[in-house]
Protein backbone atom coordinates (compact mmCIF):
# COMPACT_ATOMS: atom_id res chain seq x y z
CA UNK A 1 93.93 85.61 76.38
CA UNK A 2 97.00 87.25 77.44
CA UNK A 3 95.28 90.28 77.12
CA UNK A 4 92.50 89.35 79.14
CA UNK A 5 94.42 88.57 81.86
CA UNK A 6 96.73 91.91 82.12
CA UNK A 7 93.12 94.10 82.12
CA UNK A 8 91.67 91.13 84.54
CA UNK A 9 95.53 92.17 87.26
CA UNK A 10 95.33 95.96 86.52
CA UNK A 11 90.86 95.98 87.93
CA UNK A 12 92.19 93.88 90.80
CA UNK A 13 94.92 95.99 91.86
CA UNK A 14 92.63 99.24 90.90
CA UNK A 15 90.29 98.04 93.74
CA UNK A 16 93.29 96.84 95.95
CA UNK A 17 94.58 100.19 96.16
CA UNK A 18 91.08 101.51 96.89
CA UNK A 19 91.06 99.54 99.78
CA UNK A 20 94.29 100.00 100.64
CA UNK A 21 93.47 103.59 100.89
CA UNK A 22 90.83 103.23 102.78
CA UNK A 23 92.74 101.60 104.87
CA UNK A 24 94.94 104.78 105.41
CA UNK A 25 98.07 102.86 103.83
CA UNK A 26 98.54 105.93 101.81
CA UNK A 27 98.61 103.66 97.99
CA UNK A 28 98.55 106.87 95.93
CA UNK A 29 101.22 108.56 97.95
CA UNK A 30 103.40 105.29 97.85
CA UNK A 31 103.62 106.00 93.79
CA UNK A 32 105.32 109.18 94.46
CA UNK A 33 107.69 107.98 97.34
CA UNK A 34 106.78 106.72 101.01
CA UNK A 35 105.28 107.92 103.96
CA UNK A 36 107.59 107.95 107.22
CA UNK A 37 105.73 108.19 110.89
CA UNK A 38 102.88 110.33 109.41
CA UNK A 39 105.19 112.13 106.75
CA UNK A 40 105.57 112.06 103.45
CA UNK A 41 108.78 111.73 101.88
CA UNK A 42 108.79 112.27 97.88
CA UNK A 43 111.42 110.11 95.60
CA UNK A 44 111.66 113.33 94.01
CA UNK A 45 110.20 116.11 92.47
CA UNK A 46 106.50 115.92 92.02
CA UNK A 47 105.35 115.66 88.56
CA UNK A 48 102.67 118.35 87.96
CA UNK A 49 100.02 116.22 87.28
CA UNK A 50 98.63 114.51 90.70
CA UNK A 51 96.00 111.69 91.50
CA UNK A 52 92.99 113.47 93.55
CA UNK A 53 93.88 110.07 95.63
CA UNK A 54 97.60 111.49 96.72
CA UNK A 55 95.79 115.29 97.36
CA UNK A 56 93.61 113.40 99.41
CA UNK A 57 96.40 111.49 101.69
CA UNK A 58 97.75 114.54 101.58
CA UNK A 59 95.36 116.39 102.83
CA UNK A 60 94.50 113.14 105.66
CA UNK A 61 97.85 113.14 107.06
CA UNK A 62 97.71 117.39 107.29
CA UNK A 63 94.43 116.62 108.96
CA UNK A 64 95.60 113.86 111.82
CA UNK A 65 98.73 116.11 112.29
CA UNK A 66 96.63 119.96 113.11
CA UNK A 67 93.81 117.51 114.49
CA UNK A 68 90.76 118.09 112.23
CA UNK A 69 90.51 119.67 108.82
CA UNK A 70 90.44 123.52 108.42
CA UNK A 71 91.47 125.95 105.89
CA UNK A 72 94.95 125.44 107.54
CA UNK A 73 95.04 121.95 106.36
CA UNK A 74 94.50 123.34 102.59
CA UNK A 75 97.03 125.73 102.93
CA UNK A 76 99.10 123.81 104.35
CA UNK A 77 98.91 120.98 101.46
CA UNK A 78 99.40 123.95 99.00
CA UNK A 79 102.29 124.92 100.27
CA UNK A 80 103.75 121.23 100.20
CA UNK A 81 103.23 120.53 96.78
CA UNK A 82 104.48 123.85 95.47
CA UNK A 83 107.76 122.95 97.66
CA UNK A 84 107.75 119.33 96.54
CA UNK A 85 107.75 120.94 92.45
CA UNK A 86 110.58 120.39 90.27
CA UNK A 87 110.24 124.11 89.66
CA UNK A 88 111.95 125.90 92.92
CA UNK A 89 110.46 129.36 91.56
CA UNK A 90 106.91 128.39 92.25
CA UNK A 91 104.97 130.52 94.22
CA UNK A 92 101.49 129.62 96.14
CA UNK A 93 98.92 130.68 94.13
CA UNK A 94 96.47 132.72 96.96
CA UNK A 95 93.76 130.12 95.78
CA UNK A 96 95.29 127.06 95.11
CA UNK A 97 93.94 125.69 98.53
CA UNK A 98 90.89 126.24 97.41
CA UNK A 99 91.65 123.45 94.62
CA UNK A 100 93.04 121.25 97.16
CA UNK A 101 89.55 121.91 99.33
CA UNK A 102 87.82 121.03 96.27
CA UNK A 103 89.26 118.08 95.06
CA UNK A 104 89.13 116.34 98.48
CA UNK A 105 84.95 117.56 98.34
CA UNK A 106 84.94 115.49 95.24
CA UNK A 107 86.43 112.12 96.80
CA UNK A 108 84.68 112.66 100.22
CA UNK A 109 81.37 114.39 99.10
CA UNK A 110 80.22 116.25 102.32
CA UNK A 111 83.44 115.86 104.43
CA UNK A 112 86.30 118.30 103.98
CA UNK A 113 84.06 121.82 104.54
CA UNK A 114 86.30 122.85 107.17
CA UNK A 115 83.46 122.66 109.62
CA UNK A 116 85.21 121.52 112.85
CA UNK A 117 83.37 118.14 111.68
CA UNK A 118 86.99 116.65 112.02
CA UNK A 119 85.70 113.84 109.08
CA UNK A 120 89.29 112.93 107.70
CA UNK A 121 89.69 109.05 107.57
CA UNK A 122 89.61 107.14 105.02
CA UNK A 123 86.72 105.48 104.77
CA UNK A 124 84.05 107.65 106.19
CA UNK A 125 81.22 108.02 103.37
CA UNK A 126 79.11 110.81 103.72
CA UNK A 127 75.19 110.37 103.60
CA UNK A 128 72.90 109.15 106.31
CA UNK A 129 69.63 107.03 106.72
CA UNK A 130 68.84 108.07 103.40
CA UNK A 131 71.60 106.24 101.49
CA UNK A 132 70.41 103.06 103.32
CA UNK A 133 67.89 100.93 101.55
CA UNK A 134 64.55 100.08 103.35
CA UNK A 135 64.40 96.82 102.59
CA UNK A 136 67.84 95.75 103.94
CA UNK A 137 66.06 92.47 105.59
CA UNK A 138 65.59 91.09 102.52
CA UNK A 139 67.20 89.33 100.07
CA UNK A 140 66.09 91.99 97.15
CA UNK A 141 67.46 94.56 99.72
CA UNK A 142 70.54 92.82 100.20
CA UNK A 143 70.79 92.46 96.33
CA UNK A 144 70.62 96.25 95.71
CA UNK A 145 72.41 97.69 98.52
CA UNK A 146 75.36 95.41 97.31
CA UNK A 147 74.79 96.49 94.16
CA UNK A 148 74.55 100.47 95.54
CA UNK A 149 77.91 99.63 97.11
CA UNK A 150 79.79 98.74 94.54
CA UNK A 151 78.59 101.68 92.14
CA UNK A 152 79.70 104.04 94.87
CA UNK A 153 83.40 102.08 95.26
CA UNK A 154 83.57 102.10 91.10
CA UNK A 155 82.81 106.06 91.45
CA UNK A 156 84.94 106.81 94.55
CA UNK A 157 87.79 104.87 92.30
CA UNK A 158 87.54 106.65 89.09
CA UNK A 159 88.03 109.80 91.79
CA UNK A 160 90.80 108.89 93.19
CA UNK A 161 92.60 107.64 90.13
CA UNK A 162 91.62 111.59 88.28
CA UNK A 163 94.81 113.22 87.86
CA UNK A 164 94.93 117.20 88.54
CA UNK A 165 97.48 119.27 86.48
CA UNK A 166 99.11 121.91 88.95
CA UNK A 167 100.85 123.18 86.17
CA UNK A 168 98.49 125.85 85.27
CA UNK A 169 97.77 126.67 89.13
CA UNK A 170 101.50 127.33 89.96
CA UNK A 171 103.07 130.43 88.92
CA UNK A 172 106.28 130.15 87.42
């Protein structure tokens, strides 16, 4: 039972800390140190091998600070974590923001192109009519679009919990 009850608090704070980032309480960032008026501040060196869901803060506070995403933003977050490694050799690899880019593609499918579309916050969801279902009215369509919904919020939290080694990306 005990068991049980351990796997039963770990799903509940999974999906706590999905909607805490949502939120934009920066949960994923938190695990690596805090975030100070917009900032964040590591406990220490960042381990090589970080959640898509703390490249994607990363990449949302970058974003609110130059106003929009760009290729700056990338760059930018790049930048940080080769700074932030234990390893004060590392170098920017010339396409490591092109990772970053990526990896905040996967969590945010159709936000994050650098198309002046200035999608950052947590929370948008890409997709239009078409992800809606046509029978929202009634109680079937209420049924599946619940059911729709929490699909997407199991896949957008097996996302954000993916780890990323840098290790490879960083030159040393």
């Amino acid at each position: 039972m005990e068991v049980h009850a351990a796997h039963a608090r770990g799903a509940v704070g999974a999906w706590r800390k999905l909607n805490e980032h949502r939120a934009g309480k920066c949960p994923y960032l938190h695990d690596l140190g805090s975030v100070v008026r917009g900032e964040f501040v590591p406990s220490g060196p960042l381990d090589y091998r970080v959640s898509y869901g703390a490249i994607c803060e990363l990449v949302q506070l970058e974003a609110k600070r130059q106003e929009g995403i760009n290729h700056r933003v990338y760059k930018q977050v790049a930048e940080d974590l080769v700074r932030l490694s234990p390893n004060p050799r590392s170098v920017v690899p010339l396409d490591l923001h092109m990772t970053i880019r990526e990896i905040y593609k996967t969590c945010y499918p159709g936000f994050g192109a650098g198309t002046g579309s200035g999608a950052y916050a947590p929370g948008l969801q890409a997709g239009g009519s078409s992800t809606k279902s046509s029978t929202s009215g009634s109680m079937l369509g209420k049924g599946i679009a619940t059911m729709t919904k929490r699909v997407q919020d199991e896949d957008m939290r097996k996302r954000l919990d993916t780890r990323h080694e840098f290790l490879n990306l960083i030159s040393h």
